[in-house]
N, C-alpha and C. Protein backbone atom coordinates (compact mmCIF):
# COMPACT_ATOMS: atom_id res chain seq x y z
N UNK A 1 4.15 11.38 -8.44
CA UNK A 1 5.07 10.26 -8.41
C UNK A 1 4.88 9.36 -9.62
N UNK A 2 3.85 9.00 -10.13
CA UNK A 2 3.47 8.10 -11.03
C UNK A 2 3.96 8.54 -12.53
N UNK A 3 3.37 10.11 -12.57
CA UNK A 3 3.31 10.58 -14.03
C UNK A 3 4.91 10.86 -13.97
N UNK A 4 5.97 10.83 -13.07
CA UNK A 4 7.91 11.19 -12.75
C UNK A 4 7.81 12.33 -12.70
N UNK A 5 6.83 13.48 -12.14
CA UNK A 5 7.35 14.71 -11.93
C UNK A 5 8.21 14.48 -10.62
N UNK A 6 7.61 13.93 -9.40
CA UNK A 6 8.66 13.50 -8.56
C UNK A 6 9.17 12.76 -8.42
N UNK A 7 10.52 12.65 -7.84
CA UNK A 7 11.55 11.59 -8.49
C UNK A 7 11.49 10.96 -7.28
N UNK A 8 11.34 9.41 -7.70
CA UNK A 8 10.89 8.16 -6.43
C UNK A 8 11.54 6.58 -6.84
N UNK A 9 12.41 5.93 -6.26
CA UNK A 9 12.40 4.72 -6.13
C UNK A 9 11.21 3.76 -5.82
N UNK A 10 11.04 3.10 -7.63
CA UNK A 10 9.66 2.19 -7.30
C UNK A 10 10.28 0.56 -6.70
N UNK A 11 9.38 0.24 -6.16
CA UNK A 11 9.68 -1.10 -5.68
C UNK A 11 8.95 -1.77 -6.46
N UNK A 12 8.03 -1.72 -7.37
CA UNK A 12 7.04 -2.19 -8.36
C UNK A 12 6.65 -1.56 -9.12
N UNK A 13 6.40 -1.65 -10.13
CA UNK A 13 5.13 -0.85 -10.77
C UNK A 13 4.75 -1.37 -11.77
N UNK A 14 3.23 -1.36 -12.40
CA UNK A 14 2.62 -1.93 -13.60
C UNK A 14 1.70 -0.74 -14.02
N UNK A 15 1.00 -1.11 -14.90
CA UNK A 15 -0.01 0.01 -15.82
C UNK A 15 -0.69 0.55 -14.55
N UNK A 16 -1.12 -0.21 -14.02
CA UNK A 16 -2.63 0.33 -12.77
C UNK A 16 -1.94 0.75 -11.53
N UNK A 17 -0.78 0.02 -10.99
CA UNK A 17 -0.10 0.22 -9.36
C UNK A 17 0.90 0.70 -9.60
N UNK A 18 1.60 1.53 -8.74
CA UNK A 18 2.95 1.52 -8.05
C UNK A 18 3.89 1.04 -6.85
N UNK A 19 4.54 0.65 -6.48
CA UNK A 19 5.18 0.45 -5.06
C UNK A 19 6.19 1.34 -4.68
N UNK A 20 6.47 1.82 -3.48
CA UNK A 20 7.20 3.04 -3.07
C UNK A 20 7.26 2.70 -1.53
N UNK A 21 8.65 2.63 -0.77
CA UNK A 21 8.84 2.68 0.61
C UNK A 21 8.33 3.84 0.69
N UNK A 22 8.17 3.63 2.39
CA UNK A 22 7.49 4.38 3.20
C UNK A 22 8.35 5.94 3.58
N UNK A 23 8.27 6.99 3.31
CA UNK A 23 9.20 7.38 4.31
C UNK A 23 9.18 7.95 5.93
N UNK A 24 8.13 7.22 6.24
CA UNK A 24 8.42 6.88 7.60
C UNK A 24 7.98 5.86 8.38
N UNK A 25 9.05 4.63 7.68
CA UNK A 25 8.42 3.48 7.92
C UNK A 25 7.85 3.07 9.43
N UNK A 26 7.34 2.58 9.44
CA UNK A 26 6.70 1.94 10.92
C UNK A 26 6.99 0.14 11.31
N UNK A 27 7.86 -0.20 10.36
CA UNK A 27 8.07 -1.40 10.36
C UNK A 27 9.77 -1.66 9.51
N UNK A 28 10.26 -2.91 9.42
CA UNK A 28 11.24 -2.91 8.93
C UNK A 28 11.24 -2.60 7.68
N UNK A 29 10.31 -3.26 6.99
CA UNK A 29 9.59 -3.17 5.43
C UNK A 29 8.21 -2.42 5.83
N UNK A 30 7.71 -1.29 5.05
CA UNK A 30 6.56 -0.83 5.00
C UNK A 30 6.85 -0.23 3.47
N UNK A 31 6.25 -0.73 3.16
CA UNK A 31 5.94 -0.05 1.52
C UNK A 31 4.22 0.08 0.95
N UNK A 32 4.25 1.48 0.06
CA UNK A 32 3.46 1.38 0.21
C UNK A 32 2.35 1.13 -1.25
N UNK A 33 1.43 0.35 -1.30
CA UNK A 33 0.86 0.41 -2.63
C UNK A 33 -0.12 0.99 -3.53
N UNK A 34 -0.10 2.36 -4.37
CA UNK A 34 -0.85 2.90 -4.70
C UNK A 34 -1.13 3.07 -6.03
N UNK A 35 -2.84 3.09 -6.55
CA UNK A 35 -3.44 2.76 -7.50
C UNK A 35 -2.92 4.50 -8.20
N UNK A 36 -2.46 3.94 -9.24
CA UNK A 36 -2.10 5.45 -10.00
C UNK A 36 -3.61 6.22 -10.62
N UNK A 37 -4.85 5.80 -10.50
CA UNK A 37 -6.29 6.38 -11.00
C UNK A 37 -6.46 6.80 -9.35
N UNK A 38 -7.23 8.17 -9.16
CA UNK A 38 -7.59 8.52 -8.01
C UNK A 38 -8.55 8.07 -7.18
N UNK A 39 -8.44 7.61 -6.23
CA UNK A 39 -9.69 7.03 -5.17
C UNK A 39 -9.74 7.81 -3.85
N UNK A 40 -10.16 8.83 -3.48
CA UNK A 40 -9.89 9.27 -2.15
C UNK A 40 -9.72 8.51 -0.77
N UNK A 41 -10.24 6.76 -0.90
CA UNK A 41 -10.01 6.34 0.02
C UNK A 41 -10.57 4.77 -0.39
N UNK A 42 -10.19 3.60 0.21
CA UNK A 42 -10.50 2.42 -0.04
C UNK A 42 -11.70 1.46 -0.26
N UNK A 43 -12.50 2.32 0.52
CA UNK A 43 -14.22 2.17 0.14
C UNK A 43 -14.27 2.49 -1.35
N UNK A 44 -13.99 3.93 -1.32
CA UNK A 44 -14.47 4.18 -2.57
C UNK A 44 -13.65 3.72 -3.95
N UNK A 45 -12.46 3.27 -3.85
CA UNK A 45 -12.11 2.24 -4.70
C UNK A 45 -12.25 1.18 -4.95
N UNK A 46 -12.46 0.65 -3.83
CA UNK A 46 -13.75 -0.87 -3.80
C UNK A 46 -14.99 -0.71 -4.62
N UNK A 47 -15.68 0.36 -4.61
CA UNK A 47 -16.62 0.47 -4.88
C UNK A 47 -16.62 0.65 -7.05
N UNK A 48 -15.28 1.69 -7.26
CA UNK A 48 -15.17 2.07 -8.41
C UNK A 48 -14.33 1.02 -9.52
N UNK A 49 -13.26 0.47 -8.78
CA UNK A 49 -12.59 -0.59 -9.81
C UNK A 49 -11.79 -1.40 -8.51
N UNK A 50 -12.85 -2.70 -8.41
CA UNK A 50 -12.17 -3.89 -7.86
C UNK A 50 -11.40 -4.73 -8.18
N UNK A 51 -10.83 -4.63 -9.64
CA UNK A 51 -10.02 -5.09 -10.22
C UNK A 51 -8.64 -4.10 -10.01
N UNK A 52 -8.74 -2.99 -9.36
CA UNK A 52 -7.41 -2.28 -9.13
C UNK A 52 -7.04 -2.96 -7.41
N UNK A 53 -8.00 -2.80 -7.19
CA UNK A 53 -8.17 -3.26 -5.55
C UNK A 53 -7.59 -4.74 -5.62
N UNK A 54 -7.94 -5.97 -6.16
CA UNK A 54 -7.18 -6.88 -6.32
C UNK A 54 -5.84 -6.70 -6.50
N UNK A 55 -5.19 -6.08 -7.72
CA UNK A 55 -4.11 -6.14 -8.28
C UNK A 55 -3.02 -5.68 -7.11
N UNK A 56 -3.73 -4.68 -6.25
CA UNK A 56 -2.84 -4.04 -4.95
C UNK A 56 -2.55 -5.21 -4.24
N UNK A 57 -3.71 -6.07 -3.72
CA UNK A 57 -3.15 -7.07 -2.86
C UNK A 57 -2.20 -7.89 -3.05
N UNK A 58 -1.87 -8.04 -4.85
CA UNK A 58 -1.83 -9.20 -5.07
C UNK A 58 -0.01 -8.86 -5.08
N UNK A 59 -0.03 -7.41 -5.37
CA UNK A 59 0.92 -6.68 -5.49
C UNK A 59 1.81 -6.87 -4.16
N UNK A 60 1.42 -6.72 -3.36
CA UNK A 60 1.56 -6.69 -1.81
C UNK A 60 1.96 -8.36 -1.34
N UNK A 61 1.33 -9.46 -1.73
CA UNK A 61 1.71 -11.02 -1.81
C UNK A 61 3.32 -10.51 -2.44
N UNK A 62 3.22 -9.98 -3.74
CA UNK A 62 4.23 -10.71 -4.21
C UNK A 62 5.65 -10.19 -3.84
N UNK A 63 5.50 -8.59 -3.31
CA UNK A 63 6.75 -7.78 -3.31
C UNK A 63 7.25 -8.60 -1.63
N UNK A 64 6.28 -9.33 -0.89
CA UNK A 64 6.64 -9.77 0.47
C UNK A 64 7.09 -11.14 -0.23
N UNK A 65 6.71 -11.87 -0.64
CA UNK A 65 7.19 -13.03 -1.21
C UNK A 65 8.93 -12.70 -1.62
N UNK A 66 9.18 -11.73 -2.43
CA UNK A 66 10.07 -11.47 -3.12
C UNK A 66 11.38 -10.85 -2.15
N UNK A 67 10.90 -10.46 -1.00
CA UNK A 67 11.71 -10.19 -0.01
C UNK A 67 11.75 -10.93 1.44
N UNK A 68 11.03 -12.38 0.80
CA UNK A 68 11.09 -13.83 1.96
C UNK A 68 10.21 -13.18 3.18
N UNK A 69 9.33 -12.32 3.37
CA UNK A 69 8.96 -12.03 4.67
C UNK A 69 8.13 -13.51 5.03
N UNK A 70 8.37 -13.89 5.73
CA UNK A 70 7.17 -14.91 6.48
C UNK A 70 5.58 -14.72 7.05
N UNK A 71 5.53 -13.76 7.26
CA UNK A 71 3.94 -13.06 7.14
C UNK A 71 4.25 -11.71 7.47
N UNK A 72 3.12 -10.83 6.93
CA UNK A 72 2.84 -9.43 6.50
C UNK A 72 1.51 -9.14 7.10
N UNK A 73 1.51 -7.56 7.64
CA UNK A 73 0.07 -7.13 7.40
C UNK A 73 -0.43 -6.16 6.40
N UNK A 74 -1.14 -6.05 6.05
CA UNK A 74 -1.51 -4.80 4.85
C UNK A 74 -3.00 -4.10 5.41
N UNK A 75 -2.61 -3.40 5.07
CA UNK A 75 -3.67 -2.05 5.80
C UNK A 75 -4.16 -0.96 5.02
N UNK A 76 -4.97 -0.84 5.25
CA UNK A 76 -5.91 0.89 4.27
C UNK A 76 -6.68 1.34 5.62
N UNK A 77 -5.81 2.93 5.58
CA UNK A 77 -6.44 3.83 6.68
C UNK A 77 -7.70 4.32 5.81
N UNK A 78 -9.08 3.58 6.26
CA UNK A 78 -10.00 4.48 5.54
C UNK A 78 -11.44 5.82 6.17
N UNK A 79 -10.35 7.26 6.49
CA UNK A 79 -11.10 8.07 6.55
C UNK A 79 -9.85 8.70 7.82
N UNK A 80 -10.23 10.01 7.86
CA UNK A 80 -9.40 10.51 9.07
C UNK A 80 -9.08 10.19 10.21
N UNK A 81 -10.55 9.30 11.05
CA UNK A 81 -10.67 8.81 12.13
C UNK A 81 -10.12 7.66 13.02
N UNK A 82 -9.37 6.76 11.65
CA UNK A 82 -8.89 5.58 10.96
C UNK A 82 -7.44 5.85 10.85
N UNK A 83 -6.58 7.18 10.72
CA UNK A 83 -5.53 7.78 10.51
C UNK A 83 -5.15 8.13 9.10
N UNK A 84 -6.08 7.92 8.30
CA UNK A 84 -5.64 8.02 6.64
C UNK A 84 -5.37 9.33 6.90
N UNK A 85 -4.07 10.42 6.32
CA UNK A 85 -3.51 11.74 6.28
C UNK A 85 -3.35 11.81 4.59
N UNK A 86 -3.29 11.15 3.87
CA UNK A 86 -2.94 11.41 2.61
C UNK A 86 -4.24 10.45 2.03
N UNK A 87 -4.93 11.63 1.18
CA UNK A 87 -6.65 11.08 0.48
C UNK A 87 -6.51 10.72 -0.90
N UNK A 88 -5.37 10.22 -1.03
CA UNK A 88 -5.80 9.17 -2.52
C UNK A 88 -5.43 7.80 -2.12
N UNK A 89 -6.09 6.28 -1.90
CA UNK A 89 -6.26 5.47 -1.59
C UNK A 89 -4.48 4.57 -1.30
N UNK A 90 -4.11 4.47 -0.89
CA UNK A 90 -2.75 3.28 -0.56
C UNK A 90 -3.24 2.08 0.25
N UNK A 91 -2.24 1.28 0.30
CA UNK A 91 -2.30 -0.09 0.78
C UNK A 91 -0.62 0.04 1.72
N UNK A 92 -0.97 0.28 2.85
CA UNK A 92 0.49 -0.58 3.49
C UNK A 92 0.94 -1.88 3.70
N UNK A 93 1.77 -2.06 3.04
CA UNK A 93 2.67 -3.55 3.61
C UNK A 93 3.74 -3.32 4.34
N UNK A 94 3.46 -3.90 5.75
CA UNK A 94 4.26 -3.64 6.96
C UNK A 94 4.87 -5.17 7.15
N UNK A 95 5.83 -5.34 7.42
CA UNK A 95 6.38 -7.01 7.74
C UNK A 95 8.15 -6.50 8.42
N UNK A 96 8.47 -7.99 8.63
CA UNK A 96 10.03 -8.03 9.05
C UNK A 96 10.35 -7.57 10.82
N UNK A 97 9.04 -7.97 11.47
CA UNK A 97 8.88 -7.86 12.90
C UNK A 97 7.71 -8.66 12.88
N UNK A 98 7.38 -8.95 14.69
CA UNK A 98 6.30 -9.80 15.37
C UNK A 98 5.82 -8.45 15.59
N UNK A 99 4.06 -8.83 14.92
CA UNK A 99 3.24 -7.84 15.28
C UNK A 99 2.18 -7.64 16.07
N UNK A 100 1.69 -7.11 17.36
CA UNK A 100 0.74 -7.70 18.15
C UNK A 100 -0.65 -7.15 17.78
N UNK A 101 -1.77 -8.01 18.81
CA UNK A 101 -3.40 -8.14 17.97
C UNK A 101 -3.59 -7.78 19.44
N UNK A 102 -4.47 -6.53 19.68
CA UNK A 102 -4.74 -5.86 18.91
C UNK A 102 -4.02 -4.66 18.06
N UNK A 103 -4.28 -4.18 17.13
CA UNK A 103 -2.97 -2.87 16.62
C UNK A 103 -2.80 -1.90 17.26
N UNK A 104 -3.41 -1.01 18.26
CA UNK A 104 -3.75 -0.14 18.92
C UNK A 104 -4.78 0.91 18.71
């Protein structure tokens, strides 16, 4: 997706991130934010460049800002057990519904 072999509507993108709806959203807005350098999962991008790890969140503030949501959750499935299915690191931003605590 990043390098355009597959062809994708970005909702963002800069040198380090991309943004890309979900396609199967779970929310009205779910998009999702991923570091174009490989991380198999959010630990271990925490661990390797926290400065990409910032830029996601900040990424995630602004594309909800930019589409008025009033609050958002953002999420990293980290590890199978957790539901992560796809092992290079994303960030979901889910918003545009009341969401209940606990998630299930």
């Amino acid at each position: 997706m990043a390098s355009g072999e597959i062809p994708v509507a970005f909702v963002s993108k800069s040198e380090s991130v991309f943004a890309i709806n979900d396609i199967s959203p779970q929310a009205p807005v779910h998009v999702l934010i991923i570091p174009k350098s490989h991380h198999e999962n959010a630990a271990e991008l925490s661990a390797a460049d926290s400065v990409v790890l910032a830029e996601m969140h900040a990424t995630a503030a602004k594309i909800a800002a930019e589409l008025g949501l009033d609050g958002y959750r953002s999420v990293f499935n980290t590890g199978a057990s957790a539901g992560q299915s796809v092992f290079h690191a994303h960030l979901h931003l889910l918003g545009g519904r009341q969401f209940a605590w606990p998630p299930g």
